[in-house]
PDB file of N, CA and C in Angstrom:
ATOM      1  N   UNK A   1     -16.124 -13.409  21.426  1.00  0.00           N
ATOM      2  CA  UNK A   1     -14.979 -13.594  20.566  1.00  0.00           C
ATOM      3  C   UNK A   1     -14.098 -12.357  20.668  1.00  0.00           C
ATOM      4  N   UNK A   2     -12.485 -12.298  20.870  1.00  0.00           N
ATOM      5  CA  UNK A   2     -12.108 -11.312  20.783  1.00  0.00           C
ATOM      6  C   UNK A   2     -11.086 -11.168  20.197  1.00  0.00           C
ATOM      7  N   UNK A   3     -11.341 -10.083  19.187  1.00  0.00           N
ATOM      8  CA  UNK A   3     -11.240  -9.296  18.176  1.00  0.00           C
ATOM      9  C   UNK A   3      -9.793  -8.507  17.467  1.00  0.00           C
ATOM     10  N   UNK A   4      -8.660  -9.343  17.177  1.00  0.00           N
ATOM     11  CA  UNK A   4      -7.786  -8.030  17.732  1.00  0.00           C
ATOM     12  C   UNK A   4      -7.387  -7.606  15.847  1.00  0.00           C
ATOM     13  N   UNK A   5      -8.038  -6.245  16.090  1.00  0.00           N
ATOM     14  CA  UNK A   5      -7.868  -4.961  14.998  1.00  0.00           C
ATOM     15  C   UNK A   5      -6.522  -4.309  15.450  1.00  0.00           C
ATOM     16  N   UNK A   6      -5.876  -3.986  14.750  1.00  0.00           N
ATOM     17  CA  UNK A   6      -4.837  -2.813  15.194  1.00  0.00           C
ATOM     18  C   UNK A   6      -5.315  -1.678  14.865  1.00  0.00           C
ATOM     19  N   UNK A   7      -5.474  -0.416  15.615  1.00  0.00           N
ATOM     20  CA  UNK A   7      -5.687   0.761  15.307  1.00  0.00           C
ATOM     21  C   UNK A   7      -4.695   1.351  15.458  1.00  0.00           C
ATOM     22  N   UNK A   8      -4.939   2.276  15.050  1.00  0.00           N
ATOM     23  CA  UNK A   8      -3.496   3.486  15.601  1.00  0.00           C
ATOM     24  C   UNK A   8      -4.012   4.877  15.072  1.00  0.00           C
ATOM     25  N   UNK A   9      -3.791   6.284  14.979  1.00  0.00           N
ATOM     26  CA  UNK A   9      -3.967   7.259  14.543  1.00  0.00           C
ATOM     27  C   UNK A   9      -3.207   7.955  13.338  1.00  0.00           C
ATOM     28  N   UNK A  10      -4.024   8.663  12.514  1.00  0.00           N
ATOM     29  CA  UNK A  10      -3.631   9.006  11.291  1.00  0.00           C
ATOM     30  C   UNK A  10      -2.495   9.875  11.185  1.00  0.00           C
ATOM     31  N   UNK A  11      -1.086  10.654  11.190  1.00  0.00           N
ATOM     32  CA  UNK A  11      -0.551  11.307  11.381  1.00  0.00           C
ATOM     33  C   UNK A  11      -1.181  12.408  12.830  1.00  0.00           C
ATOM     34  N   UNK A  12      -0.872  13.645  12.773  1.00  0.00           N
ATOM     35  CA  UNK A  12      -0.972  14.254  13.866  1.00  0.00           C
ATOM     36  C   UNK A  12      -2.604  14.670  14.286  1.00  0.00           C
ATOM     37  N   UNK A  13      -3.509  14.022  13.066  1.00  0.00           N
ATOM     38  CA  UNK A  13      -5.118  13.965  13.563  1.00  0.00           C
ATOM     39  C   UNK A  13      -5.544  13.421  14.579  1.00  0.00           C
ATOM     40  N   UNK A  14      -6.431  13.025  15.037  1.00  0.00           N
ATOM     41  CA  UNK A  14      -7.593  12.386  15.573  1.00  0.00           C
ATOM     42  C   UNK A  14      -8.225  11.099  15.193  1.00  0.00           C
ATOM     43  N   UNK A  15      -7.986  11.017  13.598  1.00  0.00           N
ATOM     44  CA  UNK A  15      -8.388  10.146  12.905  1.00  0.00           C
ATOM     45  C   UNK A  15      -7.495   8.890  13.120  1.00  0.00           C
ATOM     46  N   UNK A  16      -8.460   7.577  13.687  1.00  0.00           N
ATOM     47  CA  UNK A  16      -8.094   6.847  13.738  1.00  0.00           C
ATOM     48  C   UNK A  16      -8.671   5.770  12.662  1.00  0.00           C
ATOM     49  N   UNK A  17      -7.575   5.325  12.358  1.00  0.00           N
ATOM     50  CA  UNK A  17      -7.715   3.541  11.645  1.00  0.00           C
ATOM     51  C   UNK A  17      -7.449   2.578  11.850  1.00  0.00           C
ATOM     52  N   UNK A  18      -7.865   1.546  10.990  1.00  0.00           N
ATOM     53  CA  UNK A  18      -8.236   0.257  11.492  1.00  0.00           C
ATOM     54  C   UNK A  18      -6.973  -0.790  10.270  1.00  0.00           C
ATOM     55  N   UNK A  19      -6.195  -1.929  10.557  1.00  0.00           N
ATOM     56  CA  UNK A  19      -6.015  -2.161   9.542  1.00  0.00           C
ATOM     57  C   UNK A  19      -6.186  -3.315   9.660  1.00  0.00           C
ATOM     58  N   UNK A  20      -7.007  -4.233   8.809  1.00  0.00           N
ATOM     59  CA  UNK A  20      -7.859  -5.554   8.985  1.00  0.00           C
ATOM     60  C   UNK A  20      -7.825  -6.205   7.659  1.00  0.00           C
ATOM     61  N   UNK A  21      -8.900  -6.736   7.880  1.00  0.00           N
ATOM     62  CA  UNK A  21      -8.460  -7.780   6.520  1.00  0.00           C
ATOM     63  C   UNK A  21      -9.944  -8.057   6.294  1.00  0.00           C
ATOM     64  N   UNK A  22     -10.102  -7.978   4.658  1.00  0.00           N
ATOM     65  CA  UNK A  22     -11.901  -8.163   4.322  1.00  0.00           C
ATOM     66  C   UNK A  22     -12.727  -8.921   5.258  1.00  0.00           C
ATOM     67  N   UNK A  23     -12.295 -10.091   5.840  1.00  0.00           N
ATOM     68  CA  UNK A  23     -12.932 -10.622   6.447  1.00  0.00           C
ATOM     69  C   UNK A  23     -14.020 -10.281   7.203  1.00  0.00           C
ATOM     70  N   UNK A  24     -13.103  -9.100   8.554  1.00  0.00           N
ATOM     71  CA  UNK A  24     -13.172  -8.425   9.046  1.00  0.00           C
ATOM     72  C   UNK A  24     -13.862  -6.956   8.950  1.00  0.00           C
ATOM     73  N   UNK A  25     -13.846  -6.722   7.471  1.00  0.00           N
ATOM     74  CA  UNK A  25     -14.223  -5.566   7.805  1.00  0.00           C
ATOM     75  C   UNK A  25     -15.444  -5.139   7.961  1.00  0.00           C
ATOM     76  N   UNK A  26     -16.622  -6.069   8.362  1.00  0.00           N
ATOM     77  CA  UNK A  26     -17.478  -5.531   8.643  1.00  0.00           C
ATOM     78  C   UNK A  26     -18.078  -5.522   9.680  1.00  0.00           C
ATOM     79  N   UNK A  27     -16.487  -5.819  10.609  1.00  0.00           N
ATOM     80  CA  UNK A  27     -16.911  -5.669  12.032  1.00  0.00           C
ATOM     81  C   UNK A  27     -15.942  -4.403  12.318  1.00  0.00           C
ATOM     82  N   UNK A  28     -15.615  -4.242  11.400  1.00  0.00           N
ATOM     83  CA  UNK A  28     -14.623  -2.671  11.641  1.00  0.00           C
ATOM     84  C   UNK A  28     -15.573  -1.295  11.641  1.00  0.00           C
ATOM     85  N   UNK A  29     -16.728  -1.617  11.385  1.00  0.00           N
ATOM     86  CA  UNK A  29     -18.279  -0.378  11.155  1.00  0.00           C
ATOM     87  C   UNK A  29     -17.936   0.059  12.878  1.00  0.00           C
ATOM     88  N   UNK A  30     -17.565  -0.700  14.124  1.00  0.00           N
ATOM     89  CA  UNK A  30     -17.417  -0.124  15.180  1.00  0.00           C
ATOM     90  C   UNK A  30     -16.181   0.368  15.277  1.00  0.00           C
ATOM     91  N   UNK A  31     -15.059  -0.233  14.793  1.00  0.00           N
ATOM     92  CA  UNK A  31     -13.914  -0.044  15.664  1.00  0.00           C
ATOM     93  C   UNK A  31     -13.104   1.353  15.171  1.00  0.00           C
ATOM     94  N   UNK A  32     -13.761   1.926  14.191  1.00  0.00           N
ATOM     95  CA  UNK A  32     -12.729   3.199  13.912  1.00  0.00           C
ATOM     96  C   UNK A  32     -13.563   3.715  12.343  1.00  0.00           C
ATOM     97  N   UNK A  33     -13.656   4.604  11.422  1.00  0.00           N
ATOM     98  CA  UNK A  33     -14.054   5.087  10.634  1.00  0.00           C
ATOM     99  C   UNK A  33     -13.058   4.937   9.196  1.00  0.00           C
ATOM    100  N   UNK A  34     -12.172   4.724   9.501  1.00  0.00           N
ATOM    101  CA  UNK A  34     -11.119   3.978   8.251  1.00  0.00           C
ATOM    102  C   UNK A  34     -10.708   2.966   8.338  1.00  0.00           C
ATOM    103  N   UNK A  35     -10.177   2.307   7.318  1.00  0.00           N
ATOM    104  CA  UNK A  35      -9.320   1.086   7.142  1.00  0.00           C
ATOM    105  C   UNK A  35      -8.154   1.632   6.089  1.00  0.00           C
ATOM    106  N   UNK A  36      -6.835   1.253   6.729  1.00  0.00           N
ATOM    107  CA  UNK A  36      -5.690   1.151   5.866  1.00  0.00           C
ATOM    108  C   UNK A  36      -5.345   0.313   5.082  1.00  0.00           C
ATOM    109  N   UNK A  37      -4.800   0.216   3.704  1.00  0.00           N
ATOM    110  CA  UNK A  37      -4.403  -0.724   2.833  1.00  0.00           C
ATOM    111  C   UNK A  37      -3.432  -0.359   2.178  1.00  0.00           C
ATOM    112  N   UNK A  38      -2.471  -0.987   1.456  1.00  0.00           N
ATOM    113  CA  UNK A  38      -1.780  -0.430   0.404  1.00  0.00           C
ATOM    114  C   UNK A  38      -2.435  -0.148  -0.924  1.00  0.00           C
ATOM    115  N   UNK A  39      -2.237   0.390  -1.649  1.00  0.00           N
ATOM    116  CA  UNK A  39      -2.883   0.727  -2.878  1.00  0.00           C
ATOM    117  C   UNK A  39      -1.778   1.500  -3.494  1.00  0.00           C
ATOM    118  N   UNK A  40      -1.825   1.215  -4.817  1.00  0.00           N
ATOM    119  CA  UNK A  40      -0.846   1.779  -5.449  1.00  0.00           C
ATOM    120  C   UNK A  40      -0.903   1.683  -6.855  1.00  0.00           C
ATOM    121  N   UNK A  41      -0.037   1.619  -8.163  1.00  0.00           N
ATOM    122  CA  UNK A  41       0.132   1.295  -9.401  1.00  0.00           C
ATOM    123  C   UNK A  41       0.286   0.099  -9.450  1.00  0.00           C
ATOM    124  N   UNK A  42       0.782  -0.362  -8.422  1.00  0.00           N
ATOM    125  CA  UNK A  42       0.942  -1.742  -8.389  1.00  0.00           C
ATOM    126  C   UNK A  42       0.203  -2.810  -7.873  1.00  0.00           C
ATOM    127  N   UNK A  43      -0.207  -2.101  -6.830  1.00  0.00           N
ATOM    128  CA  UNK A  43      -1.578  -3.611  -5.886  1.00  0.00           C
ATOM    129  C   UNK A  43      -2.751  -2.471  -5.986  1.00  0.00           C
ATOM    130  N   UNK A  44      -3.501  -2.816  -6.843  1.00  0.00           N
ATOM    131  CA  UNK A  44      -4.646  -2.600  -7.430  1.00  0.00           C
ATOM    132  C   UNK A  44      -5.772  -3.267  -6.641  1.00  0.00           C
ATOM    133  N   UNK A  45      -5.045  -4.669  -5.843  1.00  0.00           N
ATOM    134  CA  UNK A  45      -6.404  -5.132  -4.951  1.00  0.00           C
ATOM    135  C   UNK A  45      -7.682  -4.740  -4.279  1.00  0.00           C
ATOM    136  N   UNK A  46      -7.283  -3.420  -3.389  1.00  0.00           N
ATOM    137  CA  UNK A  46      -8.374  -3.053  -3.057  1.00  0.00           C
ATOM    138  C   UNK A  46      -9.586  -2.326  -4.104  1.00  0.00           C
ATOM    139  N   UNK A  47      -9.679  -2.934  -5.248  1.00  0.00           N
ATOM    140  CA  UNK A  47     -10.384  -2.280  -6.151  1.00  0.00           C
ATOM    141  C   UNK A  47     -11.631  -3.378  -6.555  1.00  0.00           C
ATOM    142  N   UNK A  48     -11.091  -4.499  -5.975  1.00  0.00           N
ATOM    143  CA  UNK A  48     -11.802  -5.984  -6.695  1.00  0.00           C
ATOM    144  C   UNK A  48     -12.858  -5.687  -5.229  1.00  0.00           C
ATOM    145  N   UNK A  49     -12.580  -5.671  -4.173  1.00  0.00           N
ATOM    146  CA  UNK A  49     -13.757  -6.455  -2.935  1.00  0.00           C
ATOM    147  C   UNK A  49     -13.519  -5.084  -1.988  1.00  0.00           C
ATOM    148  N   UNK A  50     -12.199  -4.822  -1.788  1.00  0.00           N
ATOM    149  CA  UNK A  50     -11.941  -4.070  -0.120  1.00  0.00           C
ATOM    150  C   UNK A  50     -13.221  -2.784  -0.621  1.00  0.00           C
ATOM    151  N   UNK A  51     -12.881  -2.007  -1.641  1.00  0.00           N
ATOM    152  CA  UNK A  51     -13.140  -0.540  -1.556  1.00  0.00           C
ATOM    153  C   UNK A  51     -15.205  -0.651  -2.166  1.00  0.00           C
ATOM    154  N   UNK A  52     -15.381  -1.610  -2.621  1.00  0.00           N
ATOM    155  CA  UNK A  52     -17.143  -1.959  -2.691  1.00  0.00           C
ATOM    156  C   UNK A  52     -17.836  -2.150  -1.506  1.00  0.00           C
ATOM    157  N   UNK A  53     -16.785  -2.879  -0.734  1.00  0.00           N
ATOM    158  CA  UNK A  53     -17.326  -3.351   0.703  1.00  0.00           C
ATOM    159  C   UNK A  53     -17.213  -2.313   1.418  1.00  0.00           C
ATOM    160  N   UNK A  54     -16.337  -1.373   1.551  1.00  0.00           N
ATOM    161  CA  UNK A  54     -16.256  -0.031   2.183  1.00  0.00           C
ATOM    162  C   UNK A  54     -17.586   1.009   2.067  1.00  0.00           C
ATOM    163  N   UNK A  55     -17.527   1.324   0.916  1.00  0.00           N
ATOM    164  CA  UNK A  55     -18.943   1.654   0.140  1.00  0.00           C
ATOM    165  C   UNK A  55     -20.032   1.473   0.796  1.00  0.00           C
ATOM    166  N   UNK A  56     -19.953   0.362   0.556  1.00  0.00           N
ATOM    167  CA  UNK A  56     -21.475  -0.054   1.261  1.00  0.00           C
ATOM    168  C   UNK A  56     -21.676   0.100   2.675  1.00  0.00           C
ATOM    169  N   UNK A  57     -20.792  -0.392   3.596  1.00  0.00           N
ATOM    170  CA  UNK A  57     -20.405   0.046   4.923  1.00  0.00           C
ATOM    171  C   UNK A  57     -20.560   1.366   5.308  1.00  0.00           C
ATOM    172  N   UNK A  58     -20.339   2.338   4.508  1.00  0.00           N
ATOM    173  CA  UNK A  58     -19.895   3.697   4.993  1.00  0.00           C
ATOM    174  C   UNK A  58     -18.567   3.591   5.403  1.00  0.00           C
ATOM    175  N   UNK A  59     -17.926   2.804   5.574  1.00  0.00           N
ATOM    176  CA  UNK A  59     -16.432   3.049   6.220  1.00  0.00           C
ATOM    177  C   UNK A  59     -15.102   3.517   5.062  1.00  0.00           C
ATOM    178  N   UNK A  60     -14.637   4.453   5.429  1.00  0.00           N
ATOM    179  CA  UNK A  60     -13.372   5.458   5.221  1.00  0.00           C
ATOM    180  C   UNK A  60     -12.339   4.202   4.304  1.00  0.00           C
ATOM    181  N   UNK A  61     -11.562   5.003   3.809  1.00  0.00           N
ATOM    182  CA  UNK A  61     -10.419   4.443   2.897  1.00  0.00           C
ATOM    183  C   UNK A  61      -9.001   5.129   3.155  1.00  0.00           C
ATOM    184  N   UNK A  62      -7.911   4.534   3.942  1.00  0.00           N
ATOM    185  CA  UNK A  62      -7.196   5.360   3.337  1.00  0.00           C
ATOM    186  C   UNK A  62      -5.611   4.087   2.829  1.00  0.00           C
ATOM    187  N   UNK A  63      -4.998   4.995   1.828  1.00  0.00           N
ATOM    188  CA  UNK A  63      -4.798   4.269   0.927  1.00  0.00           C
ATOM    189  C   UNK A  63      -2.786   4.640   1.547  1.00  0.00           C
ATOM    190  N   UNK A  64      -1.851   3.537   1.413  1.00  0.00           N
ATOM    191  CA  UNK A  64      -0.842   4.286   1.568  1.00  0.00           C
ATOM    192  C   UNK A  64       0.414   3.356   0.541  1.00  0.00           C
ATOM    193  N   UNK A  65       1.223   3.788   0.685  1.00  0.00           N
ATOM    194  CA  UNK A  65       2.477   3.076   0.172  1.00  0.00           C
ATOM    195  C   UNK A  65       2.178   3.306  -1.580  1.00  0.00           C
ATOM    196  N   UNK A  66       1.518   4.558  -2.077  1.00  0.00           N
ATOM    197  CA  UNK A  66       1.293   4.706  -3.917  1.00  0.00           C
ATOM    198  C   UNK A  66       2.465   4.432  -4.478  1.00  0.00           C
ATOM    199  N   UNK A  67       3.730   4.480  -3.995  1.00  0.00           N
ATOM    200  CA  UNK A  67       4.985   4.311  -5.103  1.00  0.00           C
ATOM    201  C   UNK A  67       5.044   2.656  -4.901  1.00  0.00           C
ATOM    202  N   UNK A  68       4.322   1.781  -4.370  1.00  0.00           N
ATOM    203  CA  UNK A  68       4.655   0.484  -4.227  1.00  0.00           C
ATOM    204  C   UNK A  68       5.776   0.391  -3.006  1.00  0.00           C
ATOM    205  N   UNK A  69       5.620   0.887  -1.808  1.00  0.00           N
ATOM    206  CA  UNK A  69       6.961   0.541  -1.165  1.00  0.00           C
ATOM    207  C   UNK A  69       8.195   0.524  -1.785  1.00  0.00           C
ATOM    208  N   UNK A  70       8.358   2.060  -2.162  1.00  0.00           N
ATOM    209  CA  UNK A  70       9.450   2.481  -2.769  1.00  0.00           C
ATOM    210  C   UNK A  70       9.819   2.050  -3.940  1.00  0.00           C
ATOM    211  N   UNK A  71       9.440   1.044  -4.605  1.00  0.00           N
ATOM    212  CA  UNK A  71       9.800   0.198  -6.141  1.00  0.00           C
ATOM    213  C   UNK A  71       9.485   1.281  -7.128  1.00  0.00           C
ATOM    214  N   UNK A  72       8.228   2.169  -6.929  1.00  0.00           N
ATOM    215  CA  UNK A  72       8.464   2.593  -8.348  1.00  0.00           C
ATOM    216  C   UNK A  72       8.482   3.829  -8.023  1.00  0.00           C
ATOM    217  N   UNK A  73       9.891   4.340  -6.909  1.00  0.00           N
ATOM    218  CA  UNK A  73      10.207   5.684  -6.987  1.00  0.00           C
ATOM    219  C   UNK A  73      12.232   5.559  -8.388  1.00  0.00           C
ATOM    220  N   UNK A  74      12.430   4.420  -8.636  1.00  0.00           N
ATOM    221  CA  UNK A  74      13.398   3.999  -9.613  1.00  0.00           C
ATOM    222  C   UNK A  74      14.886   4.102  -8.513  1.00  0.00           C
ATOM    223  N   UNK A  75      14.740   4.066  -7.366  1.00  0.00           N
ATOM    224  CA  UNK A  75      15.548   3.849  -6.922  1.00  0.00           C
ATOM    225  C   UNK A  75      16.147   2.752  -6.030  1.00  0.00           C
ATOM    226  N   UNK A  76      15.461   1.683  -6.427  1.00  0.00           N
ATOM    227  CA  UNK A  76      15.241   0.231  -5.878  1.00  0.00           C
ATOM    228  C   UNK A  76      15.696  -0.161  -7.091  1.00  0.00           C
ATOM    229  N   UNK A  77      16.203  -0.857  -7.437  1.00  0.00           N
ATOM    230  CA  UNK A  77      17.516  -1.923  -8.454  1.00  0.00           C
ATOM    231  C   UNK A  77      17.625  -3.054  -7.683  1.00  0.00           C
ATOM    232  N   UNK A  78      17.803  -4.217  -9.055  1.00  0.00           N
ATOM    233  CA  UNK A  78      18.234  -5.500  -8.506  1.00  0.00           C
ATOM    234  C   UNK A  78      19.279  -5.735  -7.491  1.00  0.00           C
ATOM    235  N   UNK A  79      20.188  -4.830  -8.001  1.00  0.00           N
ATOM    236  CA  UNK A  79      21.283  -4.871  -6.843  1.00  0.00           C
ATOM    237  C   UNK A  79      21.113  -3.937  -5.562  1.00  0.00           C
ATOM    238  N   UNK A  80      20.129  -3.571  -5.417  1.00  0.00           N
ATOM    239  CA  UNK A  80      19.921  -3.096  -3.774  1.00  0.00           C
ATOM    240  C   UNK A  80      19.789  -3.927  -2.362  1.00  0.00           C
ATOM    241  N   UNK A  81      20.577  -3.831  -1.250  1.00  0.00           N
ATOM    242  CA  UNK A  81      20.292  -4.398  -0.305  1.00  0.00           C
ATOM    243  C   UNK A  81      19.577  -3.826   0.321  1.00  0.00           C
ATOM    244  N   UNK A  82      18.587  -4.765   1.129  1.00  0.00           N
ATOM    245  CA  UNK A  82      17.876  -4.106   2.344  1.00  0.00           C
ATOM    246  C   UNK A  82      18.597  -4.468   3.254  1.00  0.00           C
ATOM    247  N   UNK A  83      18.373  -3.973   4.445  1.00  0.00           N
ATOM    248  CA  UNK A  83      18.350  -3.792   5.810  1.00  0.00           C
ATOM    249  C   UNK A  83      17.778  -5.549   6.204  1.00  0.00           C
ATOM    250  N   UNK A  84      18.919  -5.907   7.614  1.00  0.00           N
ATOM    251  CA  UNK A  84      18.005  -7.289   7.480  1.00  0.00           C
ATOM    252  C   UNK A  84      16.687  -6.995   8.214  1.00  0.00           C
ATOM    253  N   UNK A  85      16.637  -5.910   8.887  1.00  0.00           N
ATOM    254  CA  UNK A  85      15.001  -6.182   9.794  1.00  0.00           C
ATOM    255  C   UNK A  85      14.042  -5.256   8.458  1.00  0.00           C
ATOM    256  N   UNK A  86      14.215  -5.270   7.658  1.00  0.00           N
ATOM    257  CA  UNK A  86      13.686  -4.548   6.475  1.00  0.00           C
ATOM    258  C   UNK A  86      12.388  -5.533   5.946  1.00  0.00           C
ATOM    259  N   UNK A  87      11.260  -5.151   6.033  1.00  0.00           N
ATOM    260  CA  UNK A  87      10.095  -6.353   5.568  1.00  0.00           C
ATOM    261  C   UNK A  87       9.865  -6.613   4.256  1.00  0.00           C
ATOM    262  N   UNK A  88      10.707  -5.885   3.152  1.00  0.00           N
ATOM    263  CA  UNK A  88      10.543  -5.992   1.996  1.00  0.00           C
ATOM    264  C   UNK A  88      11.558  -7.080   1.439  1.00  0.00           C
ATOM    265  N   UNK A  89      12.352  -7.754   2.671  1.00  0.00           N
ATOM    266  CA  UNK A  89      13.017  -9.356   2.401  1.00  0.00           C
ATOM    267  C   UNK A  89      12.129 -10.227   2.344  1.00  0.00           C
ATOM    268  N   UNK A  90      10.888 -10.125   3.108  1.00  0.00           N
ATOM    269  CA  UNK A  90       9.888 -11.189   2.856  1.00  0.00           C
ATOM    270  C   UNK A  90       8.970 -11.088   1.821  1.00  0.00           C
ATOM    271  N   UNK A  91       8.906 -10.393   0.844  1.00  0.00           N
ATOM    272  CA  UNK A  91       8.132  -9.603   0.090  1.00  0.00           C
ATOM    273  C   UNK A  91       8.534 -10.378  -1.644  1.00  0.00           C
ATOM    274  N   UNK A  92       7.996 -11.064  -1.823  1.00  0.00           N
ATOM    275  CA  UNK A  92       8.085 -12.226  -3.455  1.00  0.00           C
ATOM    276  C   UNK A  92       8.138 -11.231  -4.578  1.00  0.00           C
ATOM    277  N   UNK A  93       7.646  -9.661  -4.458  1.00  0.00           N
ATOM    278  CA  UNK A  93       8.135  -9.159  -5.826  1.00  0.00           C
ATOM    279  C   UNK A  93       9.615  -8.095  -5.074  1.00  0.00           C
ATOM    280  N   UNK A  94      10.357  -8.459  -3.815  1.00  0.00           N
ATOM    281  CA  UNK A  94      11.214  -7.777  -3.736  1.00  0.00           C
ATOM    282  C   UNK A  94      12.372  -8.956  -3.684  1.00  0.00           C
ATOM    283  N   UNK A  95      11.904  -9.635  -4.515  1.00  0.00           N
ATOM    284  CA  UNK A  95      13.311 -10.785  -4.513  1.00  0.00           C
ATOM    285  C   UNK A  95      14.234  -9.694  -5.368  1.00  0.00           C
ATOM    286  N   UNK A  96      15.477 -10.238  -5.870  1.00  0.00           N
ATOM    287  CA  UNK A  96      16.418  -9.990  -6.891  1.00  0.00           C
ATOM    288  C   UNK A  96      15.855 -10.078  -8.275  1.00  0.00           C
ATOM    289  N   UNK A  97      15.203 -11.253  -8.332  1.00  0.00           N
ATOM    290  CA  UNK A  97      14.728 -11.732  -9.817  1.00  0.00           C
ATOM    291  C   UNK A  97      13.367 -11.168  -9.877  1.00  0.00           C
ATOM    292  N   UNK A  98      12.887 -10.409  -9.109  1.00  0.00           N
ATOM    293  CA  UNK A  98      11.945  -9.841  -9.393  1.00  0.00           C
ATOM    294  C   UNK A  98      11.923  -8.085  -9.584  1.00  0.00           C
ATOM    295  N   UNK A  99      12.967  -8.175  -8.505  1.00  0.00           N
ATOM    296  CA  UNK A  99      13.196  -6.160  -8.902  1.00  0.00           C
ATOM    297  C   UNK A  99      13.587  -6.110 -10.199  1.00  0.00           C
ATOM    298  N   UNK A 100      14.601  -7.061 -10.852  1.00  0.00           N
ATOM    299  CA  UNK A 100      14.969  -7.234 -12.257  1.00  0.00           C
ATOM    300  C   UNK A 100      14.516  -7.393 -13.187  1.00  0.00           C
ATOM    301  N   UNK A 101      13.475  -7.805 -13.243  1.00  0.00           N
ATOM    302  CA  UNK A 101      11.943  -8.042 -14.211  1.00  0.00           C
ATOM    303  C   UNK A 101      10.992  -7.120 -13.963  1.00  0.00           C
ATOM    304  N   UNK A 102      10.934  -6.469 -13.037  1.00  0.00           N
ATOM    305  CA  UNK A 102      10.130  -5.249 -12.839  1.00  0.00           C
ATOM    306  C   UNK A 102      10.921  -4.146 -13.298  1.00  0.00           C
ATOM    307  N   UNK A 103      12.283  -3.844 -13.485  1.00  0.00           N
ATOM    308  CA  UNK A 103      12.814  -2.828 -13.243  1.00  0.00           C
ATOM    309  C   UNK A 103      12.275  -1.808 -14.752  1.00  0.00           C
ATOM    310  N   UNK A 104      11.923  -2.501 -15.743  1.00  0.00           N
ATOM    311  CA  UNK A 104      11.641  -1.789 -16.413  1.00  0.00           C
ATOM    312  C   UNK A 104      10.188  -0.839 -16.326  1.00  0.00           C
ATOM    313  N   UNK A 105       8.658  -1.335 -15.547  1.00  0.00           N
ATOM    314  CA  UNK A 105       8.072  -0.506 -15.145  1.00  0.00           C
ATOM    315  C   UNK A 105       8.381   0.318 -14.267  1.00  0.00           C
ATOM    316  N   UNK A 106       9.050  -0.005 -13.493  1.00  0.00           N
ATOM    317  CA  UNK A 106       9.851   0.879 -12.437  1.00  0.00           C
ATOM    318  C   UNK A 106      10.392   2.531 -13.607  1.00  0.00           C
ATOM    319  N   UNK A 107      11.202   2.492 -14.334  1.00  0.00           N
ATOM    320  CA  UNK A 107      11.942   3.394 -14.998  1.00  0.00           C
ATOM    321  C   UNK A 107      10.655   4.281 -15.860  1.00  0.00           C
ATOM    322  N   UNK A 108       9.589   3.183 -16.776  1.00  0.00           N
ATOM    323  CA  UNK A 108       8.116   3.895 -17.123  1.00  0.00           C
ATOM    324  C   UNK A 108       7.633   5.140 -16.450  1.00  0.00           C
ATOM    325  N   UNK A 109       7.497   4.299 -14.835  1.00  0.00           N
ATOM    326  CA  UNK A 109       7.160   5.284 -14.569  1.00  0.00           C
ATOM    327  C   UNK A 109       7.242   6.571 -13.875  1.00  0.00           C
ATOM    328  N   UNK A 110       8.862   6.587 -13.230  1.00  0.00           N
ATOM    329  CA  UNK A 110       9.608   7.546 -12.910  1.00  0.00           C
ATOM    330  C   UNK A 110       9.866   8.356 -14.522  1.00  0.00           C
ATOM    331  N   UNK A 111      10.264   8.240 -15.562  1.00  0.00           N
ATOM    332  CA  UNK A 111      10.233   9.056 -16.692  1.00  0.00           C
ATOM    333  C   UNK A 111       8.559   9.639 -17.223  1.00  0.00           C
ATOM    334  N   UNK A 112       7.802   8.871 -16.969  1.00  0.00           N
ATOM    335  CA  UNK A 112       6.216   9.906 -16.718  1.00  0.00           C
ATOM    336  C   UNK A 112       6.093  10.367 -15.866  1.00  0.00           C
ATOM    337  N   UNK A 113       6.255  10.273 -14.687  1.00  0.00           N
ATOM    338  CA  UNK A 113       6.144  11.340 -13.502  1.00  0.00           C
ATOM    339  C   UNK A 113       7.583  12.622 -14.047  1.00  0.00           C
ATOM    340  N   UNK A 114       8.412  12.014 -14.368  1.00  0.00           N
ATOM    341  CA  UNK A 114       9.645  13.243 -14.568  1.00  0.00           C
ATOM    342  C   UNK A 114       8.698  13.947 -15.627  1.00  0.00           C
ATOM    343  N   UNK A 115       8.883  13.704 -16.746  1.00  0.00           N
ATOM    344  CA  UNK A 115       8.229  14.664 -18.184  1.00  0.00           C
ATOM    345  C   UNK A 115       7.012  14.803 -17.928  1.00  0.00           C
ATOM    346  N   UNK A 116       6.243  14.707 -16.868  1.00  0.00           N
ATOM    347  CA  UNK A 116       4.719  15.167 -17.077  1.00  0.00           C
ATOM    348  C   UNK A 116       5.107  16.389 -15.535  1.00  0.00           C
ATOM    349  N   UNK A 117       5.322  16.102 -15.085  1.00  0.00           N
ATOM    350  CA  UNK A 117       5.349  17.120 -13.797  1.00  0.00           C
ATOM    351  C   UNK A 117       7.083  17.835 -13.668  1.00  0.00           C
ATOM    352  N   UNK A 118       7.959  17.316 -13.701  1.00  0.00           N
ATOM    353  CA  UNK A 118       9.348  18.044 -13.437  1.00  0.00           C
ATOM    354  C   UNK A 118       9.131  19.124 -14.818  1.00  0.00           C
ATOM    355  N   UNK A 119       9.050  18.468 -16.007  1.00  0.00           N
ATOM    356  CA  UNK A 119       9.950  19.430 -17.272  1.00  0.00           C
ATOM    357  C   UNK A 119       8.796  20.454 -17.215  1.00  0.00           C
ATOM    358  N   UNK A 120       7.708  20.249 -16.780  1.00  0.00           N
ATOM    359  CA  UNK A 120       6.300  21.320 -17.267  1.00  0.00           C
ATOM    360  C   UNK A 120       6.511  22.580 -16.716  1.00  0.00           C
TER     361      UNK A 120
END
């Protein structure tokens, strides 16, 4: 059966990862020592199955996109356009009616990151 994982390397390390899908990942014990996911304030997923199954595996975590793909750096608004080759057009909480209904955690938590780390 063959297999196709995308790997690629971690910034300017050595460290390579894997980015797969639970299914998979426990055929990822060969193909590289991490797996990439998003993780963030917002997709909490890898907390239910990915990061237990890791665990147990021994296999690496690494976690990327923490502001949510830019949403909760507060500078994403309903009225923002993307870019059309931009992947956050295909993306159901980056509709219009959804940056707009989010926008208020969005502002949460740019004003706790401001008053807990800027004013201190």
């Amino acid at each position: 059966m063959d297999i196709n994982i995308q790997k690629r390397k971690l910034g300017n390390s050595n460290l390579e990862v894997s980015a797969i899908g639970l299914g998979c990942m426990g055929m990822s014990h060969g193909y590289g020592p991490a797996v990439q996911s998003e993780y963030s304030l917002w997709w909490r997923e890898p907390e239910t199955k990915i990061l237990p199954t890791l665990e147990e595996l021994g296999i690496g975590f690494v976690p990327f996109s923490p502001l949510g793909k830019g949403f909760l750096t507060s500078h994403i608004t309903e009225n923002t356009s993307f870019d059309s080759s931009d992947f956050r057009n295909t993306v159901p909480r980056f509709t219009p009616e959804n940056r707009k209904a989010n926008q208020g955690i969005s502002k949460q938590v740019h004003d706790e990151i401001y008053n807990h780390f800027i004013l201190k």
